[in-house]
PDB file of N, CA and C in Angstrom:
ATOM      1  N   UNK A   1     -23.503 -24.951  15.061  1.00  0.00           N
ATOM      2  CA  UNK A   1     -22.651 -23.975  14.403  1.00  0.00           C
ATOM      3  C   UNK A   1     -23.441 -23.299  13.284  1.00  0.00           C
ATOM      4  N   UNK A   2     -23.270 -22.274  13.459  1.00  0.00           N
ATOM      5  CA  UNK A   2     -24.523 -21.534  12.316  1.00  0.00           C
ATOM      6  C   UNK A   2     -23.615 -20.897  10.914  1.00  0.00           C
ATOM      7  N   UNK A   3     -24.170 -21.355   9.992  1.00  0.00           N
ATOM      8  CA  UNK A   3     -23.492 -21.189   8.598  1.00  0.00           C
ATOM      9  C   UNK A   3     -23.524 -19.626   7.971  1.00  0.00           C
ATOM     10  N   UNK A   4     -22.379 -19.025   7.782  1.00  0.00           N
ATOM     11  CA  UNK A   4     -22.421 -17.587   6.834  1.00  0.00           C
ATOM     12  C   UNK A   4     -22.104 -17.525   5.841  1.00  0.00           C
ATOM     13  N   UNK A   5     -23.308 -17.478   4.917  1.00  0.00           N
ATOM     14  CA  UNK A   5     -23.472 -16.753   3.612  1.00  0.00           C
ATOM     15  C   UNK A   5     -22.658 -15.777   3.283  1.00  0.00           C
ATOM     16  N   UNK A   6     -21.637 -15.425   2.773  1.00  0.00           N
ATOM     17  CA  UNK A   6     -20.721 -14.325   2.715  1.00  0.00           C
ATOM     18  C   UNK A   6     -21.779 -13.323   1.247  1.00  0.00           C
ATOM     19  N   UNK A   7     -22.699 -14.572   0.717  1.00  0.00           N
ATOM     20  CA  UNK A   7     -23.228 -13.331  -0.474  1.00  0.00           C
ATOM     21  C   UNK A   7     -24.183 -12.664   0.183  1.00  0.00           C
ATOM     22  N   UNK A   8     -24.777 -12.649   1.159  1.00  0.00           N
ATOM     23  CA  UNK A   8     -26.114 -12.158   2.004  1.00  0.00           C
ATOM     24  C   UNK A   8     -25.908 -11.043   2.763  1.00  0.00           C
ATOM     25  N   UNK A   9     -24.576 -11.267   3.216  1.00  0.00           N
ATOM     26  CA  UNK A   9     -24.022 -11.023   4.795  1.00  0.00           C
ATOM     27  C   UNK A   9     -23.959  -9.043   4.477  1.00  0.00           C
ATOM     28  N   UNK A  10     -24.640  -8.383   5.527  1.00  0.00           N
ATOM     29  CA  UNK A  10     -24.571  -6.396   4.945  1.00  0.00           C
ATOM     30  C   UNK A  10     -23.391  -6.407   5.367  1.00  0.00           C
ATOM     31  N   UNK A  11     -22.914  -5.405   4.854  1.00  0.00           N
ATOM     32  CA  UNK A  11     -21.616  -4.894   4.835  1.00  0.00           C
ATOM     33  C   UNK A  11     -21.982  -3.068   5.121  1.00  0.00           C
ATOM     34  N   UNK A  12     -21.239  -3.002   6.107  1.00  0.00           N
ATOM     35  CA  UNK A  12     -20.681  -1.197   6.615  1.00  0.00           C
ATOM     36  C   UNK A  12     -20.326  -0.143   5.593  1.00  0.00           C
ATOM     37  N   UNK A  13     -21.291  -0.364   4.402  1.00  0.00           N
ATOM     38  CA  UNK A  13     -20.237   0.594   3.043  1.00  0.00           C
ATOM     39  C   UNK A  13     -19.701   1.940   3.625  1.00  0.00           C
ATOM     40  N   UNK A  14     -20.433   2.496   4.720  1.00  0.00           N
ATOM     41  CA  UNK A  14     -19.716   3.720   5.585  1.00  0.00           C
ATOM     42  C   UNK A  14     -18.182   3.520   5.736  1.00  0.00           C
ATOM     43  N   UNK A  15     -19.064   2.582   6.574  1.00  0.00           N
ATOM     44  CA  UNK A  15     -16.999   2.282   7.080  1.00  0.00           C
ATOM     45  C   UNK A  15     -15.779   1.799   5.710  1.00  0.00           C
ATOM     46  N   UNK A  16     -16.362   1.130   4.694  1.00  0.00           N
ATOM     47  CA  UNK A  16     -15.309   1.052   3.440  1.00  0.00           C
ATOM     48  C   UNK A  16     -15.140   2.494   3.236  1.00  0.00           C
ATOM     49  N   UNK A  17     -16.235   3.088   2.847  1.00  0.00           N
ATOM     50  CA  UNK A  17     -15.799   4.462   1.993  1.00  0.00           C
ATOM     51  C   UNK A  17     -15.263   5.169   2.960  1.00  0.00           C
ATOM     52  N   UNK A  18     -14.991   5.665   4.293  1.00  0.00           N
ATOM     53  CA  UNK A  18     -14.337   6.157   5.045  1.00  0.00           C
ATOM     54  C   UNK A  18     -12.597   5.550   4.806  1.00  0.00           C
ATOM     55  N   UNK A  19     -12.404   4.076   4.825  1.00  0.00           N
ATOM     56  CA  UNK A  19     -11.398   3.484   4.963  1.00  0.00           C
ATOM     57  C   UNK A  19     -10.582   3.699   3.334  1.00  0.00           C
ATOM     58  N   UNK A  20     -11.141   3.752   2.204  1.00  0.00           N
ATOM     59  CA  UNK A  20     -10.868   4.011   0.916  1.00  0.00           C
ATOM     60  C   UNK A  20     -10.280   5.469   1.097  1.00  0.00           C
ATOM     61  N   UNK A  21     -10.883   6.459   1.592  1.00  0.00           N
ATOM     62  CA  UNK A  21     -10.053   7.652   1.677  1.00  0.00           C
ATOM     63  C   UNK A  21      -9.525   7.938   2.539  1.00  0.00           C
ATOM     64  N   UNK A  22      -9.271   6.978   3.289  1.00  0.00           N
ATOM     65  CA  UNK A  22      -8.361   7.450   4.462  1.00  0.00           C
ATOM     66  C   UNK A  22      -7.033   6.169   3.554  1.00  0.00           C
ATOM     67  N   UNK A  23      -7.237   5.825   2.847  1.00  0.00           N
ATOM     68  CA  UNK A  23      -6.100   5.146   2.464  1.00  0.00           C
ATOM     69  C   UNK A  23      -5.702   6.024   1.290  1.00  0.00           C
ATOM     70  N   UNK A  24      -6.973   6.648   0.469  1.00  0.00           N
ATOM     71  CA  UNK A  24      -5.867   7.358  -0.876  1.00  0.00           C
ATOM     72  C   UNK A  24      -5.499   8.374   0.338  1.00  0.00           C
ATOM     73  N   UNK A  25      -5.798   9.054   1.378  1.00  0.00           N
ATOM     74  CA  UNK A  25      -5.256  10.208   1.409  1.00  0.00           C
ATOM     75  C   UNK A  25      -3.456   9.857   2.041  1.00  0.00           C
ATOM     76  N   UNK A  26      -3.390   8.413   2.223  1.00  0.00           N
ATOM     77  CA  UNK A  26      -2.593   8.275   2.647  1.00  0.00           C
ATOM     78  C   UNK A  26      -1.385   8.052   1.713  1.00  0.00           C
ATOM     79  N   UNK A  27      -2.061   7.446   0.294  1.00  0.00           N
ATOM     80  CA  UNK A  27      -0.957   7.234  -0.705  1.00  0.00           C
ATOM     81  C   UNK A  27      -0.381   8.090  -1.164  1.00  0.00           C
ATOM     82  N   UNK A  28      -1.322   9.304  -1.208  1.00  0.00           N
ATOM     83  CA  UNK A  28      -0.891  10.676  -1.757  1.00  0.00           C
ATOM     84  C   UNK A  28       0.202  11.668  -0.934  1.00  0.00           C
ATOM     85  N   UNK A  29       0.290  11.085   0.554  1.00  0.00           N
ATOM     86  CA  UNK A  29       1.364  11.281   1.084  1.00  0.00           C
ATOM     87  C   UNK A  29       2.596  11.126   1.082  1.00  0.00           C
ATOM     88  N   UNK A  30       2.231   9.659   0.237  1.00  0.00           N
ATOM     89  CA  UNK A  30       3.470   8.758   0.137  1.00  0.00           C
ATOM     90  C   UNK A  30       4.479   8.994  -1.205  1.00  0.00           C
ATOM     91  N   UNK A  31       3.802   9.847  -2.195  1.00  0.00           N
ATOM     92  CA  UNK A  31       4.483  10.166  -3.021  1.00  0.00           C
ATOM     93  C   UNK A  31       5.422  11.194  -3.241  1.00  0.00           C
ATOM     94  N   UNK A  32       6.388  10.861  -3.801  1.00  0.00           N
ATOM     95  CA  UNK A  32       7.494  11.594  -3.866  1.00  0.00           C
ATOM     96  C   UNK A  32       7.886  12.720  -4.845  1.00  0.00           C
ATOM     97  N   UNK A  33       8.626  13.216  -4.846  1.00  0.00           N
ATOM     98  CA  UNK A  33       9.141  14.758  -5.896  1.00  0.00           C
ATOM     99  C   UNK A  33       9.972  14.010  -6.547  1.00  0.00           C
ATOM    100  N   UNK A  34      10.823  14.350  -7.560  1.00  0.00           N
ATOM    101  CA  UNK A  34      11.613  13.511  -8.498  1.00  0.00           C
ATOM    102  C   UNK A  34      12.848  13.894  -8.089  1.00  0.00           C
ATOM    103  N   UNK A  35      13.015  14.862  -6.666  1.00  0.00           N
ATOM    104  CA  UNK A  35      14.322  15.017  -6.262  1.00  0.00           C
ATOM    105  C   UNK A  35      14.225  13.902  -5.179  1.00  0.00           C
ATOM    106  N   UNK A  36      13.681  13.878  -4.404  1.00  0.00           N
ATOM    107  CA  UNK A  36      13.240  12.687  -3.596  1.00  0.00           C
ATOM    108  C   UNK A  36      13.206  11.135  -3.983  1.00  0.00           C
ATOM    109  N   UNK A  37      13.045  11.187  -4.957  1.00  0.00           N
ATOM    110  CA  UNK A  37      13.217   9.965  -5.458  1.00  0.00           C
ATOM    111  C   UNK A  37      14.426   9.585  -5.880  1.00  0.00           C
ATOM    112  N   UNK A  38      15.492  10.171  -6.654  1.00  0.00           N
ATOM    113  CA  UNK A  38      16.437  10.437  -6.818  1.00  0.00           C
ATOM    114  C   UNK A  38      17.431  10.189  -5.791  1.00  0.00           C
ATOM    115  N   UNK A  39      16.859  10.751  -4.450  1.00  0.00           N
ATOM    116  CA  UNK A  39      17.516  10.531  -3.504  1.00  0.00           C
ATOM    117  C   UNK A  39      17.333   9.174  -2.539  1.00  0.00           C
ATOM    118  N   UNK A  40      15.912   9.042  -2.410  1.00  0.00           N
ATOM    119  CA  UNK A  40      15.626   7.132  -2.081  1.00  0.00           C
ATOM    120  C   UNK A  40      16.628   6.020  -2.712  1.00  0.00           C
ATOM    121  N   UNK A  41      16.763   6.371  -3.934  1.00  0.00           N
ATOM    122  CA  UNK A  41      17.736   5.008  -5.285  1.00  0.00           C
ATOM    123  C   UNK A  41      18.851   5.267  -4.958  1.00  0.00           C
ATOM    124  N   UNK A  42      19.352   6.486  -4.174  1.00  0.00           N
ATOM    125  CA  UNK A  42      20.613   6.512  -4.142  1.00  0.00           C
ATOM    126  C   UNK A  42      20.991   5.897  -3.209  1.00  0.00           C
ATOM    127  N   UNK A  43      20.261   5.794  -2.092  1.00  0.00           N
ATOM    128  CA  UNK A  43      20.438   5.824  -0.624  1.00  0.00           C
ATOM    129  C   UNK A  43      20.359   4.183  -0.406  1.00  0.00           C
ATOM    130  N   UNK A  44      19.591   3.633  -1.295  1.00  0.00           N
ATOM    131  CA  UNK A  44      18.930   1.936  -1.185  1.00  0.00           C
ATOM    132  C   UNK A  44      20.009   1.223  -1.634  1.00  0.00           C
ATOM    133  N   UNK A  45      21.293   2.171  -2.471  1.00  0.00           N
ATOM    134  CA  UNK A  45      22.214   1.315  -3.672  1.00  0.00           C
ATOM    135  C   UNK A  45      23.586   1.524  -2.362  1.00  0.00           C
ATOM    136  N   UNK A  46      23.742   2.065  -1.145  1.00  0.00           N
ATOM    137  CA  UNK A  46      24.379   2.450  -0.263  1.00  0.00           C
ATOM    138  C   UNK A  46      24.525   1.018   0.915  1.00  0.00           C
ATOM    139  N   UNK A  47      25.584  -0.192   0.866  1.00  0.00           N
ATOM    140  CA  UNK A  47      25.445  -1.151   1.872  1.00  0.00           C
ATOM    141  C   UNK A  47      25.010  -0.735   3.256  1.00  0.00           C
ATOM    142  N   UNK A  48      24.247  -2.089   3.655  1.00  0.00           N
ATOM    143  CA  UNK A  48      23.750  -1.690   5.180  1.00  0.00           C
ATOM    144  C   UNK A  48      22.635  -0.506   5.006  1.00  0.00           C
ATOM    145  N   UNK A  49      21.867  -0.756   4.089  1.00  0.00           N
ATOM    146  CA  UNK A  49      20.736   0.386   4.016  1.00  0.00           C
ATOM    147  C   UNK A  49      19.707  -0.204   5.338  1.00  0.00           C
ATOM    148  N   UNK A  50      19.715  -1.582   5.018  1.00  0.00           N
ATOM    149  CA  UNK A  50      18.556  -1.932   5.789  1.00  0.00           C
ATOM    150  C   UNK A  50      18.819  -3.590   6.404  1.00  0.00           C
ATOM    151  N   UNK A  51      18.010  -4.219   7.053  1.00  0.00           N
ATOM    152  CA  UNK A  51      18.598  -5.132   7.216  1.00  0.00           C
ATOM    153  C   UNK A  51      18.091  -6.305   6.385  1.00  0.00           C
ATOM    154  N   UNK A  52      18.151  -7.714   6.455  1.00  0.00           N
ATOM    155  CA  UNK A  52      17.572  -8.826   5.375  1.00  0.00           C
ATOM    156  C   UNK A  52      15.661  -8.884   5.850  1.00  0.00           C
ATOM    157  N   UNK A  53      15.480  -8.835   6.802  1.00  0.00           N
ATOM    158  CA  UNK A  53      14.340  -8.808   7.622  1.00  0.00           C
ATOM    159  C   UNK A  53      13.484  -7.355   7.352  1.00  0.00           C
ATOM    160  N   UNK A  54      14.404  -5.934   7.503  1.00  0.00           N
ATOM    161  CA  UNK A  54      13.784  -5.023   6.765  1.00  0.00           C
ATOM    162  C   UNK A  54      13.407  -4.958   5.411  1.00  0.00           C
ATOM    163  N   UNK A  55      14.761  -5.696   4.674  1.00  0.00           N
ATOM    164  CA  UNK A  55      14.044  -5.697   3.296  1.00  0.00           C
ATOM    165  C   UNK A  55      13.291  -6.597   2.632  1.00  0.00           C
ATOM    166  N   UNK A  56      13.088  -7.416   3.552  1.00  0.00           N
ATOM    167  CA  UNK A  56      11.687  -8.255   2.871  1.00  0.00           C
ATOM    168  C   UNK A  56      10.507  -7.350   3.525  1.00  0.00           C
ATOM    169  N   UNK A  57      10.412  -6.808   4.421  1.00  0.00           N
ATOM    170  CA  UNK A  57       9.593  -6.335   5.259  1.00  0.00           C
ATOM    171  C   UNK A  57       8.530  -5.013   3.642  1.00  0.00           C
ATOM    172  N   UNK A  58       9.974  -4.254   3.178  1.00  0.00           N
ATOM    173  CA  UNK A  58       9.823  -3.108   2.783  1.00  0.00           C
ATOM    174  C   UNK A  58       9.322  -3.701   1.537  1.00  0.00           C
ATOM    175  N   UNK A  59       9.854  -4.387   0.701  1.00  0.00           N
ATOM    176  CA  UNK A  59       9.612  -4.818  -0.662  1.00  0.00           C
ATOM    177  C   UNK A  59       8.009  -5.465  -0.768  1.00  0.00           C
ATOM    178  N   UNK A  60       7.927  -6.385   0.635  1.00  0.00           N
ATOM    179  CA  UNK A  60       6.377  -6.856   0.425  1.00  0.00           C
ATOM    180  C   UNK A  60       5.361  -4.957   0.546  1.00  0.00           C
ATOM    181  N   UNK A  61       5.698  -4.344   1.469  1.00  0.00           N
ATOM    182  CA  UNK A  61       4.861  -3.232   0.974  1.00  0.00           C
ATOM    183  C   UNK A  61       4.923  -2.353  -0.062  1.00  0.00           C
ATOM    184  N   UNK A  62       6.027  -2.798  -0.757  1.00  0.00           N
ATOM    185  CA  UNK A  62       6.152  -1.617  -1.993  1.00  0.00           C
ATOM    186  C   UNK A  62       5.212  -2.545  -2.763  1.00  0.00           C
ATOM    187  N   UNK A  63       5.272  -4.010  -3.264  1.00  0.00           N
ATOM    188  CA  UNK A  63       4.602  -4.685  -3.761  1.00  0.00           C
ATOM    189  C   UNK A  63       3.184  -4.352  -3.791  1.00  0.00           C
ATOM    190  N   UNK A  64       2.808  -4.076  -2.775  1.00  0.00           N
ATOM    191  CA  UNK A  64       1.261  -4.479  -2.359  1.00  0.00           C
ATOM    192  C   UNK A  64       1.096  -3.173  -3.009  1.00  0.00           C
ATOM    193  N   UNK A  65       1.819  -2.301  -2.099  1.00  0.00           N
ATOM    194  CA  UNK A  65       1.197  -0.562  -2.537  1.00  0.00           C
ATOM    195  C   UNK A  65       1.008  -0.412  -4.427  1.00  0.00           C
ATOM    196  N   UNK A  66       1.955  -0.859  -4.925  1.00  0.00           N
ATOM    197  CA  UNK A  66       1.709  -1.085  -6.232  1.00  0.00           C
ATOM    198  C   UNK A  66       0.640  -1.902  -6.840  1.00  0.00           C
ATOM    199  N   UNK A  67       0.276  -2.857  -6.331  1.00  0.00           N
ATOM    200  CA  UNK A  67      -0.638  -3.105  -6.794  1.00  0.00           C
ATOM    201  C   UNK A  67      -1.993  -3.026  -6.821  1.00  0.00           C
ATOM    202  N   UNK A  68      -1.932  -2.126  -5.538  1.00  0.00           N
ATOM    203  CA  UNK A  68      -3.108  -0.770  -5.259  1.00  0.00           C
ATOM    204  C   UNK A  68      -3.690  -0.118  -6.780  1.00  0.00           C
ATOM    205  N   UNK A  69      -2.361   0.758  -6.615  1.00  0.00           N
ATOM    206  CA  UNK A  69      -2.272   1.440  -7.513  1.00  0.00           C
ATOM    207  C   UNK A  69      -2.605   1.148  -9.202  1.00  0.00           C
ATOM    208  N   UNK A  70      -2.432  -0.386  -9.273  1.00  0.00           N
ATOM    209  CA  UNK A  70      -2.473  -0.477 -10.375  1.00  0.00           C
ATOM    210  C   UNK A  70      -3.527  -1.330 -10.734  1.00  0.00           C
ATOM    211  N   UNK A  71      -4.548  -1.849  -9.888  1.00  0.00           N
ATOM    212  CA  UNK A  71      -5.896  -1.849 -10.170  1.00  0.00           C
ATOM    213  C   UNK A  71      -6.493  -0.711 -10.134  1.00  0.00           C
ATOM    214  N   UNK A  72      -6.225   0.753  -9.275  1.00  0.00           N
ATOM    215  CA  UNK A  72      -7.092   1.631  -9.522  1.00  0.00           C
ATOM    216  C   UNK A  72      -6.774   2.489 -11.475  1.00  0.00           C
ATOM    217  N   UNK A  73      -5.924   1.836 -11.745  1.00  0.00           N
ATOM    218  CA  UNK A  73      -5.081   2.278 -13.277  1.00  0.00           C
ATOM    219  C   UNK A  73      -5.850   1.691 -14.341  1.00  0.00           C
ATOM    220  N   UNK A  74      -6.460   0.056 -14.164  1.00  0.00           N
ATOM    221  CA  UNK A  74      -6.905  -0.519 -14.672  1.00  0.00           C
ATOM    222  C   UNK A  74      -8.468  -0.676 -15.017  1.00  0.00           C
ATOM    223  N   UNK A  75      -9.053   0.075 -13.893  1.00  0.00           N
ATOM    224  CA  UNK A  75     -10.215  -0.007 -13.951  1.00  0.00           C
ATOM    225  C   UNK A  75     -10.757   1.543 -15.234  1.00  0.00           C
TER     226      UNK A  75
END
């Protein structure tokens, strides 16, 4: 069984920096107008928005997406 060095090992920086903007260009999609938003809070506070399975589903990605966001805030 042959052992990997993960500090040695090259890495594709092409393929990150391709994948880095294909993800901001994606966040920047994802953002909303403040009428839009307005209208998401309304719609989420409405029973039967989603189901128990959707909303764990949705909350783990709002999570994550935030915390995207908020290492690129931090740095």
């Amino acid at each position: 069984m042959k052992t990997i060095n993960i500090y040695t090992m090259e890495h594709d920086i092409k393929l990150v920096e391709v994948e880095i903007t294909k993800l901001n260009k994606s966040l920047k999609k994802l953002s909303f107008t403040e009428k839009q938003e307005k209208e998401i809070l309304l719609n989420i506070k409405k029973p039967g928005w989603t189901t128990p399975a959707e909303f764990r589903m949705f909350m783990d990605a709002l999570k994550n997406v935030s915390k995207i966001q908020f290492s690129r805030q931090v740095r």
